[in-house]
C-alpha atoms as a PDB file:
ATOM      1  CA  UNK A   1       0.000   0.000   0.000  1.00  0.00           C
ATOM      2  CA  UNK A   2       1.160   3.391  -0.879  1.00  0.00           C
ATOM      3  CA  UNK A   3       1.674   5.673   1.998  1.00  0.00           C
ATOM      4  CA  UNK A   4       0.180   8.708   2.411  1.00  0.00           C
ATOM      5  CA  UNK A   5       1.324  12.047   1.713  1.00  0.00           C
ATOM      6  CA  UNK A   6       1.342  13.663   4.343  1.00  0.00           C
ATOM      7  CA  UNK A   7       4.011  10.932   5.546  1.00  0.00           C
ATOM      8  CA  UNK A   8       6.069  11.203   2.734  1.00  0.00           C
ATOM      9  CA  UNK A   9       5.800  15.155   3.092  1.00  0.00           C
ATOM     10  CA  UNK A  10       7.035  14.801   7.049  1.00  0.00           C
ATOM     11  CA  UNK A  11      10.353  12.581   5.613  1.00  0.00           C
ATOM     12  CA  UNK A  12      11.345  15.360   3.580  1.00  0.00           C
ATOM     13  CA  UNK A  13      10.791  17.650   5.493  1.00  0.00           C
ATOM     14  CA  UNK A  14      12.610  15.780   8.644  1.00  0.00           C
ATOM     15  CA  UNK A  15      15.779  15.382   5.623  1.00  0.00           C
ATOM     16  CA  UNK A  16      15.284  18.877   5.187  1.00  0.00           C
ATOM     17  CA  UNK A  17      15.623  20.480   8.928  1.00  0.00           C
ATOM     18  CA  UNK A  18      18.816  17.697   9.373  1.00  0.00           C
ATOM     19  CA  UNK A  19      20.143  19.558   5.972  1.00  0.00           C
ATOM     20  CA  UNK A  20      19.843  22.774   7.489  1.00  0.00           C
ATOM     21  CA  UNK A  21      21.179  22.238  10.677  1.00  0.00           C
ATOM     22  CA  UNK A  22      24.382  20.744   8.820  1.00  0.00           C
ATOM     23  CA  UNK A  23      24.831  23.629   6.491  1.00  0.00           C
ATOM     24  CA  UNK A  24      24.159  26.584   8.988  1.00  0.00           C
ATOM     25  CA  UNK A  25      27.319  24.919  11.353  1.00  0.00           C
ATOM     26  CA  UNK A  26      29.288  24.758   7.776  1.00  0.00           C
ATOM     27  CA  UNK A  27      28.197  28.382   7.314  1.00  0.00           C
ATOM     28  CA  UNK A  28      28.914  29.663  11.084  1.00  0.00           C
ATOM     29  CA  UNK A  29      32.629  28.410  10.259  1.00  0.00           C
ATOM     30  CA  UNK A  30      32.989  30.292   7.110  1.00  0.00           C
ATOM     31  CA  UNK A  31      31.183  33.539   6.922  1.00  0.00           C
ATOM     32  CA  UNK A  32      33.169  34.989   9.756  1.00  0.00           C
ATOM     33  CA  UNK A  33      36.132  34.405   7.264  1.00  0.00           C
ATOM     34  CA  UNK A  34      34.541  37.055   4.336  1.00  0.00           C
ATOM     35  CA  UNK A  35      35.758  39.964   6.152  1.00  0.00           C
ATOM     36  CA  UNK A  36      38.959  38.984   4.737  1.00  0.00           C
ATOM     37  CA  UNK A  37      38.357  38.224   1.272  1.00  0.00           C
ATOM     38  CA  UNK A  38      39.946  41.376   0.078  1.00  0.00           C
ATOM     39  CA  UNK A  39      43.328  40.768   1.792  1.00  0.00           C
ATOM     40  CA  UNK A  40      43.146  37.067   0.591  1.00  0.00           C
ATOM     41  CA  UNK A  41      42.431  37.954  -3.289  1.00  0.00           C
ATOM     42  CA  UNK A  42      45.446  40.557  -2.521  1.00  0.00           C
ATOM     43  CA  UNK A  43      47.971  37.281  -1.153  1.00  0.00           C
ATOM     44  CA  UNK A  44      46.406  35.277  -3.972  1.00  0.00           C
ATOM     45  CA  UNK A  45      48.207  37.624  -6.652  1.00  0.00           C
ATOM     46  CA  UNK A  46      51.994  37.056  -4.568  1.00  0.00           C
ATOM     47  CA  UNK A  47      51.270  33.485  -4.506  1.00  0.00           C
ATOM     48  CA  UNK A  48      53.806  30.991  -6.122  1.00  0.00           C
ATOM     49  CA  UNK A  49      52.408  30.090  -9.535  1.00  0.00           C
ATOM     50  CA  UNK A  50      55.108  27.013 -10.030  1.00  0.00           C
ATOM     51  CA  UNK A  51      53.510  25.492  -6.696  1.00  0.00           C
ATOM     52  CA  UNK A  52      49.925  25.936  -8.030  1.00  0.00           C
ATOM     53  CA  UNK A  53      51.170  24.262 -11.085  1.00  0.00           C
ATOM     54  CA  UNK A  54      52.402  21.426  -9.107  1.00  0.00           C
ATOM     55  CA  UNK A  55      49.158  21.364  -7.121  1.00  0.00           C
ATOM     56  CA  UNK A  56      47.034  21.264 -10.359  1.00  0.00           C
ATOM     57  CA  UNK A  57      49.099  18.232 -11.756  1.00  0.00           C
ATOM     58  CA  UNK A  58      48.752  16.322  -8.000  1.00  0.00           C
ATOM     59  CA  UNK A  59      44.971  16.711  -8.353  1.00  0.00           C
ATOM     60  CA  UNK A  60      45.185  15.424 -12.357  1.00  0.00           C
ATOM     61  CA  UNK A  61      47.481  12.226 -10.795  1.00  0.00           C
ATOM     62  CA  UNK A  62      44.458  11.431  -8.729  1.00  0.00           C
ATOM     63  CA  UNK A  63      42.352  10.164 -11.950  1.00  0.00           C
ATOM     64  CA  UNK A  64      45.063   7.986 -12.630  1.00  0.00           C
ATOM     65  CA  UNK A  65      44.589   6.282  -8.956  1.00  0.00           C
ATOM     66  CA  UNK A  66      41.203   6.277  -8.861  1.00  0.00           C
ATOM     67  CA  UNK A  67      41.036   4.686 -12.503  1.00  0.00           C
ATOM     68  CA  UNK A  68      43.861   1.941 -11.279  1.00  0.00           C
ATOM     69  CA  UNK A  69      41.695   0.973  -8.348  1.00  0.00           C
ATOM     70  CA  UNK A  70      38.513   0.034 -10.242  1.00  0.00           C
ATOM     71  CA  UNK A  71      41.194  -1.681 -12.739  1.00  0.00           C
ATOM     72  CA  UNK A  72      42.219  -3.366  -9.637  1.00  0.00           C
ATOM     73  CA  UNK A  73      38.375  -4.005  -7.861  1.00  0.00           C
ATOM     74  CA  UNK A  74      36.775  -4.859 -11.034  1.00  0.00           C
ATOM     75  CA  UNK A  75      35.856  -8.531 -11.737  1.00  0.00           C
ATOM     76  CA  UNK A  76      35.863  -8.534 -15.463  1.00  0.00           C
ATOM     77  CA  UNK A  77      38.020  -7.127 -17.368  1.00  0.00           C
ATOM     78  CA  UNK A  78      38.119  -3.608 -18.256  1.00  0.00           C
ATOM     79  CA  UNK A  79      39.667  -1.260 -20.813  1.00  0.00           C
ATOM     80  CA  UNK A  80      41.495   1.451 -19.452  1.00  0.00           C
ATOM     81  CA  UNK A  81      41.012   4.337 -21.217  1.00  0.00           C
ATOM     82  CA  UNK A  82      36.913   3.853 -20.895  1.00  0.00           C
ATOM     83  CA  UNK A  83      37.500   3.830 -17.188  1.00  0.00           C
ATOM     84  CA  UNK A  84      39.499   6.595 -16.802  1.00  0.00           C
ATOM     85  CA  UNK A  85      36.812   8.526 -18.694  1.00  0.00           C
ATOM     86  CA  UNK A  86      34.312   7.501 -16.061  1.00  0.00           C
ATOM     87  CA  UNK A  87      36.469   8.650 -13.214  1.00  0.00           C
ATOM     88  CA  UNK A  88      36.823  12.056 -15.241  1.00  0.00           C
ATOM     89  CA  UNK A  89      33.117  12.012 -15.849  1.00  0.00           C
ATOM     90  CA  UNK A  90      32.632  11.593 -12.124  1.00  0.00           C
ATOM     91  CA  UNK A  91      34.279  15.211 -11.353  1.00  0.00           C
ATOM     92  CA  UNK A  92      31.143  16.795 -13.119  1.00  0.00           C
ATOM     93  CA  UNK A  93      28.453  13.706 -11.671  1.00  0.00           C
ATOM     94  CA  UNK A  94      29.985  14.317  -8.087  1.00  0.00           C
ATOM     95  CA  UNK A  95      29.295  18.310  -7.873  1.00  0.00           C
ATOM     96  CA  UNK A  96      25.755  17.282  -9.246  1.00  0.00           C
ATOM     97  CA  UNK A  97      24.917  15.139  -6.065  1.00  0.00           C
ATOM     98  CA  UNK A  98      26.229  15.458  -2.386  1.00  0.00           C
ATOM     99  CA  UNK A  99      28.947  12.739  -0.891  1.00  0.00           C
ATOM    100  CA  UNK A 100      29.930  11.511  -3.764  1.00  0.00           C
ATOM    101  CA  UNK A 101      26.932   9.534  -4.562  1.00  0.00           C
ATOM    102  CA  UNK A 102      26.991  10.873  -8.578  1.00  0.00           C
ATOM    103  CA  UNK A 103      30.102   8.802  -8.982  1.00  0.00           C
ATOM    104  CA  UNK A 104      29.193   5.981  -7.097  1.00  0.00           C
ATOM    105  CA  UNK A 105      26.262   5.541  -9.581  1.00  0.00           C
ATOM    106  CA  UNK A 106      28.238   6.256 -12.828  1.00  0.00           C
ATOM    107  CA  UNK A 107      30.852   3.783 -11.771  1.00  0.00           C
ATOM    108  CA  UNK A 108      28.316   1.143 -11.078  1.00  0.00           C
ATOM    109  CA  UNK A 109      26.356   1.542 -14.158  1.00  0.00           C
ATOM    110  CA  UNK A 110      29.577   1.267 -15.896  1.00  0.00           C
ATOM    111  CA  UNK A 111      30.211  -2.032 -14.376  1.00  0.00           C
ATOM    112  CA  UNK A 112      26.913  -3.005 -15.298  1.00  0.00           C
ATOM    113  CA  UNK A 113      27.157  -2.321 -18.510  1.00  0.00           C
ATOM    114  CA  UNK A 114      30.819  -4.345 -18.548  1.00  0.00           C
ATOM    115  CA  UNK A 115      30.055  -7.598 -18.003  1.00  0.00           C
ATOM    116  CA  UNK A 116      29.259  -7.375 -14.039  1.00  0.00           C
ATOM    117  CA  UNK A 117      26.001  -8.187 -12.438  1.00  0.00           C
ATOM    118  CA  UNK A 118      24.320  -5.521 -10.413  1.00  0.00           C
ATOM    119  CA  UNK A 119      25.416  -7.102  -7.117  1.00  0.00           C
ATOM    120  CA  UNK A 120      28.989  -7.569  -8.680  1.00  0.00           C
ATOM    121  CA  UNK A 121      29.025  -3.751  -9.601  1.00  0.00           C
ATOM    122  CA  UNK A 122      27.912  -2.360  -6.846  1.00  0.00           C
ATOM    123  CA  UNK A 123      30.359  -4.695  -4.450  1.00  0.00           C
ATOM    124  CA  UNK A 124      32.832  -3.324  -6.490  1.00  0.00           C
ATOM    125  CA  UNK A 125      32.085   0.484  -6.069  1.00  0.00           C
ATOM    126  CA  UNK A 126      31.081  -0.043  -2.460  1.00  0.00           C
ATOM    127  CA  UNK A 127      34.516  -1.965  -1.880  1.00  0.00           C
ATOM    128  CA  UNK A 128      36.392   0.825  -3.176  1.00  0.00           C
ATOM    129  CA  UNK A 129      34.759   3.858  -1.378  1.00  0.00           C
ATOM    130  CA  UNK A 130      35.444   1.895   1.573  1.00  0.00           C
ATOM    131  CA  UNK A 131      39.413   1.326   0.670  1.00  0.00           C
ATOM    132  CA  UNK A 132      39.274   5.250   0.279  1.00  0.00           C
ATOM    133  CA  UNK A 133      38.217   5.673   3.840  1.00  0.00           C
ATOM    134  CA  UNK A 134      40.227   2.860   4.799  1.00  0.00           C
ATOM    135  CA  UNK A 135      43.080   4.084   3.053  1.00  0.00           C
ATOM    136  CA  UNK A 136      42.662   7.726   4.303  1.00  0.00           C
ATOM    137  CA  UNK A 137      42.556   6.612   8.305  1.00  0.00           C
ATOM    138  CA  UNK A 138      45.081   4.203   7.696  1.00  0.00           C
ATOM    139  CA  UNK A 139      47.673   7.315   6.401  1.00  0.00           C
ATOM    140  CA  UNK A 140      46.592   9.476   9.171  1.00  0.00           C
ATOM    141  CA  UNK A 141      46.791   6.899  12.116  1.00  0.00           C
ATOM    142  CA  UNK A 142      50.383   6.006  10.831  1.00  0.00           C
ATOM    143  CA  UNK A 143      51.339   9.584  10.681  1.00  0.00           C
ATOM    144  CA  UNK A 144      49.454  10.367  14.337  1.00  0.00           C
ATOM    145  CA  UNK A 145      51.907   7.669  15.342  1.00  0.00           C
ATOM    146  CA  UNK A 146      55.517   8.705  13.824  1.00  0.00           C
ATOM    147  CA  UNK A 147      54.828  12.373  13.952  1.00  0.00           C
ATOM    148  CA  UNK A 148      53.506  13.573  16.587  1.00  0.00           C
ATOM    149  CA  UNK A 149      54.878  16.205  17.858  1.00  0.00           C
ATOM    150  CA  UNK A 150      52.630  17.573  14.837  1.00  0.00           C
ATOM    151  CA  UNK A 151      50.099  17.191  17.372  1.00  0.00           C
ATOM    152  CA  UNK A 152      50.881  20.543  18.986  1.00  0.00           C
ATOM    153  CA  UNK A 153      49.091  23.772  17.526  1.00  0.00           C
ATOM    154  CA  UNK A 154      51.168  26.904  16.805  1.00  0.00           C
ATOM    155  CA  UNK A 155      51.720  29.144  19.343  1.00  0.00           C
ATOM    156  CA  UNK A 156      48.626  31.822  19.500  1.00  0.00           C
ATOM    157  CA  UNK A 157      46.384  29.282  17.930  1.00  0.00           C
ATOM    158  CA  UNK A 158      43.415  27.936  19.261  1.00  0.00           C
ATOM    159  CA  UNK A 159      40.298  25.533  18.793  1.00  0.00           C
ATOM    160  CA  UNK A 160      37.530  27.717  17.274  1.00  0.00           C
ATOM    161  CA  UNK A 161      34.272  27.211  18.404  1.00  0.00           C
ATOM    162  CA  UNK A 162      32.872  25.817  14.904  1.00  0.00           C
ATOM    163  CA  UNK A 163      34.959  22.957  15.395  1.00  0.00           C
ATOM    164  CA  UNK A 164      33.786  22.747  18.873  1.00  0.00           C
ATOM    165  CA  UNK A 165      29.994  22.892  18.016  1.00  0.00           C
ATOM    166  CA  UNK A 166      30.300  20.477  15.218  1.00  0.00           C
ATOM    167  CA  UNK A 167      31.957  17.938  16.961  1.00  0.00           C
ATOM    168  CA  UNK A 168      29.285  18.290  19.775  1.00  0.00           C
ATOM    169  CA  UNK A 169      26.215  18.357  17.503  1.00  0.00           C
ATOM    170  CA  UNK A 170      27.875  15.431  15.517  1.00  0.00           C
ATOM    171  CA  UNK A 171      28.382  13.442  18.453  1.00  0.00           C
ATOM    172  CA  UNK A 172      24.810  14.091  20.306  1.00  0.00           C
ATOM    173  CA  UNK A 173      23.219  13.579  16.533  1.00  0.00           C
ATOM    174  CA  UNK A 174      24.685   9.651  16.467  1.00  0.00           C
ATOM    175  CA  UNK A 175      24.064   8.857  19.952  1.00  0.00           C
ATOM    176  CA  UNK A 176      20.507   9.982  19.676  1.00  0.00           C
ATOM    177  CA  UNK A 177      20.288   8.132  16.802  1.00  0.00           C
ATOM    178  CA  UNK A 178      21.565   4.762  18.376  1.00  0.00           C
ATOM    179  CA  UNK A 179      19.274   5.046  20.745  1.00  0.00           C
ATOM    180  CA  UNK A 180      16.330   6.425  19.796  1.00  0.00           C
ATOM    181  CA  UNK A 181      16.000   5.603  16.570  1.00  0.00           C
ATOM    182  CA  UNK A 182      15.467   1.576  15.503  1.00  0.00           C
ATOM    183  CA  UNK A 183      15.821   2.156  11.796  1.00  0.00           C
ATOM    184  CA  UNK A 184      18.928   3.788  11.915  1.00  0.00           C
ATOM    185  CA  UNK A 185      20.598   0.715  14.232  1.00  0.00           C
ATOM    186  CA  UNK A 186      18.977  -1.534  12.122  1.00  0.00           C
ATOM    187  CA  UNK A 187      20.501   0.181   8.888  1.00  0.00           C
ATOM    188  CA  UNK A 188      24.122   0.369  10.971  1.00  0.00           C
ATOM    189  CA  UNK A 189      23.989  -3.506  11.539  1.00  0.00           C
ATOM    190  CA  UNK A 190      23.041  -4.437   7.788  1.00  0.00           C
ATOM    191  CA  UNK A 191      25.537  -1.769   6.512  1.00  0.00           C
ATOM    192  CA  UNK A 192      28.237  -3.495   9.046  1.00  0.00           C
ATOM    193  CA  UNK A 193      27.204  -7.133   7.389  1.00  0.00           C
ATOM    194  CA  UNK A 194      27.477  -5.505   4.060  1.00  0.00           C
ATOM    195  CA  UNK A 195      30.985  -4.065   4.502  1.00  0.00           C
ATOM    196  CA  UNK A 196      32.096  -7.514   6.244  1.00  0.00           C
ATOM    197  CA  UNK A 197      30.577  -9.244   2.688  1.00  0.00           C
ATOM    198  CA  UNK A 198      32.007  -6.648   0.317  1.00  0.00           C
ATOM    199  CA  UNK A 199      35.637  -7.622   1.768  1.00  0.00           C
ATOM    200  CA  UNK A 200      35.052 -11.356   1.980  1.00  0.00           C
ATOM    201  CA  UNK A 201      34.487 -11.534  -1.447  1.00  0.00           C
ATOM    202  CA  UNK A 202      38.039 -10.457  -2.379  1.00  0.00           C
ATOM    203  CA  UNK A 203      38.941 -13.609  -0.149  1.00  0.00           C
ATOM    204  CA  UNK A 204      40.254 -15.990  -3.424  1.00  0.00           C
ATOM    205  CA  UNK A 205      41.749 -12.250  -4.809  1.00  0.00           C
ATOM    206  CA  UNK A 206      43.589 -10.530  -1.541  1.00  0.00           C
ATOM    207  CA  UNK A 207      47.024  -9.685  -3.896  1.00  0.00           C
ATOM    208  CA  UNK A 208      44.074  -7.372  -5.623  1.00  0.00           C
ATOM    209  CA  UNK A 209      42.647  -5.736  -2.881  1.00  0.00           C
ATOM    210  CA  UNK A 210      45.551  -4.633  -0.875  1.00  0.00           C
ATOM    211  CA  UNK A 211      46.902  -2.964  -4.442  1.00  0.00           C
ATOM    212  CA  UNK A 212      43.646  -1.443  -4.282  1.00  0.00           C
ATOM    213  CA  UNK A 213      44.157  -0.103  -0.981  1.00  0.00           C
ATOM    214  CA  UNK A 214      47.884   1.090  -1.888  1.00  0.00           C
ATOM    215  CA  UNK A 215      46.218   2.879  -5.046  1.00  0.00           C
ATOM    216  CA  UNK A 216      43.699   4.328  -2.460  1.00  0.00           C
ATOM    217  CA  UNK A 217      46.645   5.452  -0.105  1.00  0.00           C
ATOM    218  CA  UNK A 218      48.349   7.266  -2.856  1.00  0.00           C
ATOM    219  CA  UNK A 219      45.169   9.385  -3.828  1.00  0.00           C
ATOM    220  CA  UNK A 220      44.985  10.146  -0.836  1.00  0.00           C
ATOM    221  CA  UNK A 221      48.455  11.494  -0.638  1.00  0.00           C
ATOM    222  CA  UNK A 222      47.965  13.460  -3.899  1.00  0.00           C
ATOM    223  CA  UNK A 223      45.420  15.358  -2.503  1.00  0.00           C
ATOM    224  CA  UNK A 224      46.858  16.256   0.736  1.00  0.00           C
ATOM    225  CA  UNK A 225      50.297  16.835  -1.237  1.00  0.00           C
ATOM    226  CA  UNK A 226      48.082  19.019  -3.152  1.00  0.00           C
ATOM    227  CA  UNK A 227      46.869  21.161  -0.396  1.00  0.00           C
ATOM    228  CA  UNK A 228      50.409  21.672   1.187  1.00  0.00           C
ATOM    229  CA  UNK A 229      51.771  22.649  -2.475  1.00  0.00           C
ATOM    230  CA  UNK A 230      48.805  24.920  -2.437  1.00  0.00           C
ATOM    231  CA  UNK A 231      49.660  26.226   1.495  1.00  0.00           C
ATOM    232  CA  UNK A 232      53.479  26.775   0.384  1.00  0.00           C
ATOM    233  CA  UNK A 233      52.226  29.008  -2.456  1.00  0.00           C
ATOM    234  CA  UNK A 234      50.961  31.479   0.267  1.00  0.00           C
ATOM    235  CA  UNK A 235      54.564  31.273   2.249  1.00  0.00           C
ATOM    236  CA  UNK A 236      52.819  29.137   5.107  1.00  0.00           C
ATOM    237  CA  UNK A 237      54.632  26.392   6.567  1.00  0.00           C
ATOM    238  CA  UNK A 238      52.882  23.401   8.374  1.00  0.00           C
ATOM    239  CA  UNK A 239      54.616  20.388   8.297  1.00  0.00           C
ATOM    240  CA  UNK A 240      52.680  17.054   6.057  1.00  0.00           C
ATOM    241  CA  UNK A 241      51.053  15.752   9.338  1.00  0.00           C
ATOM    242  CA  UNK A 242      49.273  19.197  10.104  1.00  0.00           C
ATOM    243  CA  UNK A 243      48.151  19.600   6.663  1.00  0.00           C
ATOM    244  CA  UNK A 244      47.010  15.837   6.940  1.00  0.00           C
ATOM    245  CA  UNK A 245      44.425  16.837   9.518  1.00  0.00           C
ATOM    246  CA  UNK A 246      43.446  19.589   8.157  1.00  0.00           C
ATOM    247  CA  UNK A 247      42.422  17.848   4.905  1.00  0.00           C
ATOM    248  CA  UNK A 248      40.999  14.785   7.529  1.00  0.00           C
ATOM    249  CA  UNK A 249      38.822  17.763   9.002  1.00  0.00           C
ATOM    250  CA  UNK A 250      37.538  19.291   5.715  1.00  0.00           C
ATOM    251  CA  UNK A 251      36.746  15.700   4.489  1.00  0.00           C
ATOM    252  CA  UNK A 252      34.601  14.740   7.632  1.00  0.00           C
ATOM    253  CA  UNK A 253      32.587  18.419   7.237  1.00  0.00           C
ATOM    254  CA  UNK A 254      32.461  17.984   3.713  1.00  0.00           C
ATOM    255  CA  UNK A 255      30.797  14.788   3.872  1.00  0.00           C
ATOM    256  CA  UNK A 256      28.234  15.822   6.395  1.00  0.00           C
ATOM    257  CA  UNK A 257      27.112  18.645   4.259  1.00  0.00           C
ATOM    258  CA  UNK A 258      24.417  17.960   1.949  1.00  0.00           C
ATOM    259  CA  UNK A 259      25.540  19.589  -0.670  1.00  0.00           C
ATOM    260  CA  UNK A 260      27.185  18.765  -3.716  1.00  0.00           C
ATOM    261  CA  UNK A 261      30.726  18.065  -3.548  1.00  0.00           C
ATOM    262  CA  UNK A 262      30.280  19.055   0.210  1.00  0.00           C
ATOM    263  CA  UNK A 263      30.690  22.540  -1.325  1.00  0.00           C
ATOM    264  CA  UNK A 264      30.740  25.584   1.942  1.00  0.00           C
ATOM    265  CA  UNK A 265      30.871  22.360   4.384  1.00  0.00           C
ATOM    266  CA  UNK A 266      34.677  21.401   2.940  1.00  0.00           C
ATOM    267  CA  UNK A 267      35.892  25.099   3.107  1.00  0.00           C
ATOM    268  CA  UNK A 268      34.756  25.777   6.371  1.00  0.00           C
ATOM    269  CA  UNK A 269      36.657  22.021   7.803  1.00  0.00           C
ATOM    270  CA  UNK A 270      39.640  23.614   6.110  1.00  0.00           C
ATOM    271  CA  UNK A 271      39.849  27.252   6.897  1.00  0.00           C
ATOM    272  CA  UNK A 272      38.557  26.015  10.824  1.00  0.00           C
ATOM    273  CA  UNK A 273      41.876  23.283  10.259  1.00  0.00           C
ATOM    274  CA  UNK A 274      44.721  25.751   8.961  1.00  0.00           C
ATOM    275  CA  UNK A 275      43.478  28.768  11.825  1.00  0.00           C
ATOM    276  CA  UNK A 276      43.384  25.864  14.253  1.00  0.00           C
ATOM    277  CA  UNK A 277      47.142  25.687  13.487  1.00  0.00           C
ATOM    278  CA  UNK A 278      48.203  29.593  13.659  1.00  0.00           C
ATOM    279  CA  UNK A 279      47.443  29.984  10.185  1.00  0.00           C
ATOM    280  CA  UNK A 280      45.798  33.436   9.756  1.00  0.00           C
ATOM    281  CA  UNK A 281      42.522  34.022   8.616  1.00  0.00           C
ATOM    282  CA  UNK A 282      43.172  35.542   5.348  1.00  0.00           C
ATOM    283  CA  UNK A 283      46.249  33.356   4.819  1.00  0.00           C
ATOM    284  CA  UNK A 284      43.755  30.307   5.289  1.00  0.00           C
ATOM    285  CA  UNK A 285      40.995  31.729   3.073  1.00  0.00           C
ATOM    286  CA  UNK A 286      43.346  32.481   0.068  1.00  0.00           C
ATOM    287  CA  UNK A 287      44.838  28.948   0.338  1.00  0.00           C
ATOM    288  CA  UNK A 288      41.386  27.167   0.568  1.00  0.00           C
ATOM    289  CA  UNK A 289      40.112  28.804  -2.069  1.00  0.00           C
ATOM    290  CA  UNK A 290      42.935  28.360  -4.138  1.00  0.00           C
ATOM    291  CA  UNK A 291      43.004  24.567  -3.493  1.00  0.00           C
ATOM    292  CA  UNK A 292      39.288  24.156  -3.915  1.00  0.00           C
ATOM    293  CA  UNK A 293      39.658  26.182  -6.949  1.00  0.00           C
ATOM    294  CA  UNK A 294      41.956  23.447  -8.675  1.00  0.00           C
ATOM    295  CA  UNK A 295      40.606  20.237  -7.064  1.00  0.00           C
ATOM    296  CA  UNK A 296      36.640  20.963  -7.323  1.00  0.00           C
ATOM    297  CA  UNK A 297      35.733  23.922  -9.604  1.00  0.00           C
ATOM    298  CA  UNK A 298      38.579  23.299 -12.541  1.00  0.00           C
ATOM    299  CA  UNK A 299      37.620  19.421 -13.233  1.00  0.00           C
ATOM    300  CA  UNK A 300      34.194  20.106 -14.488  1.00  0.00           C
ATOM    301  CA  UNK A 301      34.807  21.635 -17.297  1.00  0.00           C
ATOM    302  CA  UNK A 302      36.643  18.466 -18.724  1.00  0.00           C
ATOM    303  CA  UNK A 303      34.576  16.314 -16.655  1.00  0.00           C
ATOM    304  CA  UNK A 304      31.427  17.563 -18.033  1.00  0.00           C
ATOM    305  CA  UNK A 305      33.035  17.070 -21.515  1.00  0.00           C
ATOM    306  CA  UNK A 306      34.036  13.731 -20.437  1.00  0.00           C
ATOM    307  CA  UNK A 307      30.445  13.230 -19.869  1.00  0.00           C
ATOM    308  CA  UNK A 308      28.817  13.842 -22.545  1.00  0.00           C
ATOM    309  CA  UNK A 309      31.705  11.261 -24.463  1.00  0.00           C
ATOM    310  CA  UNK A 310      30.308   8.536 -22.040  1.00  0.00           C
ATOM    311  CA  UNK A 311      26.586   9.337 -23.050  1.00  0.00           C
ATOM    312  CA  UNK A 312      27.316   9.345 -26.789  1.00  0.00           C
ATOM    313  CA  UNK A 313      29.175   6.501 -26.849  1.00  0.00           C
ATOM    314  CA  UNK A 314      26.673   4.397 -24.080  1.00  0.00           C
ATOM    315  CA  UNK A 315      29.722   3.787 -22.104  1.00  0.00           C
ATOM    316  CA  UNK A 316      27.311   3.272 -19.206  1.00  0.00           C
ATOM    317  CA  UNK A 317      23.483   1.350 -18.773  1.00  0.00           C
ATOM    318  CA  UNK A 318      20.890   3.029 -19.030  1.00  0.00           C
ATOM    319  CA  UNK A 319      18.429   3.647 -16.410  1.00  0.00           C
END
């Protein structure tokens, strides 16, 4: 039976107050930054163009990573260049839809359309998003561990309160949830036994997963690279493990914004990140920008292009 609309109307509009909430603690981050926008566009004119360069080709080496890990994941055989035009396509599907969830659907109707079942593809798109976050925690916790006298913030810096409030409402939002909520422990359990099946099923394959996971690693490292090339450019210094957890805390925003590409959320993880480290405001504005700039706004352009290819050519199934 259909349900009413009035339910269906109280969902959305639930999703909708959750979406707010999210992006108004993005926005309380990053519009006390504005003030400064003039004095950042002035930095932005000094900064190091060779760096920038270098940061632009870090970002470009990611497609190459992310196209060697579904090489790696996939259980038929693919052709290359087709699926590095898919991860190129997915840097115009991903600012369409929040948390990445344009790309995860590309990539599995390209499987789909290759020879894989629609269990097989989406195992295979679920299995690598996962090695991403694996991959990400695993470079940070190693880092944490060798480095840590990276641990201590700059003298005169401080925790702002965004960060503060975010991790509080963050925290409060999944223990209420736990509790209070059956559906959401329910969908926690079978997302646990999911995860635990996607894995297993690399069992007869490991050699292939753990290159996965190294490809993972290093696009991971281009993008953080990318940010510090990006932060040098400006004449800041923090050293790789800082800039590490500053990428970690624009990530984590990013992806609890619920917008696309975690667009405002991401900024305000990073500019919160590089001023928790002594970086000054319109030092860490300028270099945000900059860096979002060359990793989100410049790829659509080609990705869009790289779209439309896949469309023409039915690269992917139809829906």
């Amino acid at each position: 039976m259909a349900k009413p609309n009035n339910v269906r109307q109280l969902k959305i509009s639930k999703t909708a107050i959750v979406s707010l909430v999210v992006v108004a603690i993005a926005i309380y981050v990053f519009l006390p930054q504005i003030h400064d926008l003039k004095t950042s566009a002035d930095l932005a004119e000094r900064a190091n163009r060779s760096l920038l360069f270098l940061a632009l080709i870090l970002v470009a080496v990611t497609y190459f990573f992310a196209t060697l890990s579904y090489q790696l994941l996939a259980w038929h055989r693919l052709k290359v260049f087709r699926t590095a035009i898919i991860q190129i396509s997915s840097a115009c599907a991903n600012r369409l839809l929040p948390a990445g969830i344009g790309g995860l659907s590309l990539n599995t109707a390209y499987l789909y359309k290759n020879k894989h079942k629609l269990a097989e593809a989406s195992t295979v798109a679920a299995t690598n998003n996962l090695l991403g976050i694996g991959g990400h925690l695993l470079v940070l916790g190693v880092a944490l561990i060798f480095l840590p006298s990276s641990l201590h913030l700059n003298k005169g810096a401080h925790l702002s309160r965004g960060i503060i409030i975010s991790i509080v409402v963050v925290m409060v939002g999944l223990a209420v949830s736990l509790l209070v909520l059956p559906k959401i422990r329910h969908w926690l359990e079978n997302f646990s036994w999911q995860v635990i099946r996607d894995i297993a099923s690399y069992r007869r394959r490991p050699s292939r997963l753990i290159a996965a996971l190294g490809s993972s690693i290093c696009l991971t490292l281009c993008y953080v690279l990318a940010l510090q090339a990006s932060m040098l450019a400006f004449g800041v210094h923090l050293d790789f493990t800082q800039v590490l957890i500053v990428f970690t805390l624009g990530s984590i925003v990013g992806t609890a914004t619920p917008t696309p590409g975690g667009l405002i959320g991401v900024e305000a993880g990073l500019i919160a990140g590089f001023v928790t480290f002594g970086v000054g405001s319109p030092a860490a504005l300028a270099i945000v920008l900059t860096f979002r700039f060359i990793s989100y706004w410049l790829p659509i352009l080609p990705g869009f292009i790289a779209l439309i290819y896949v469309q023409r050519r039915h690269l992917i199934a139809s829906s």
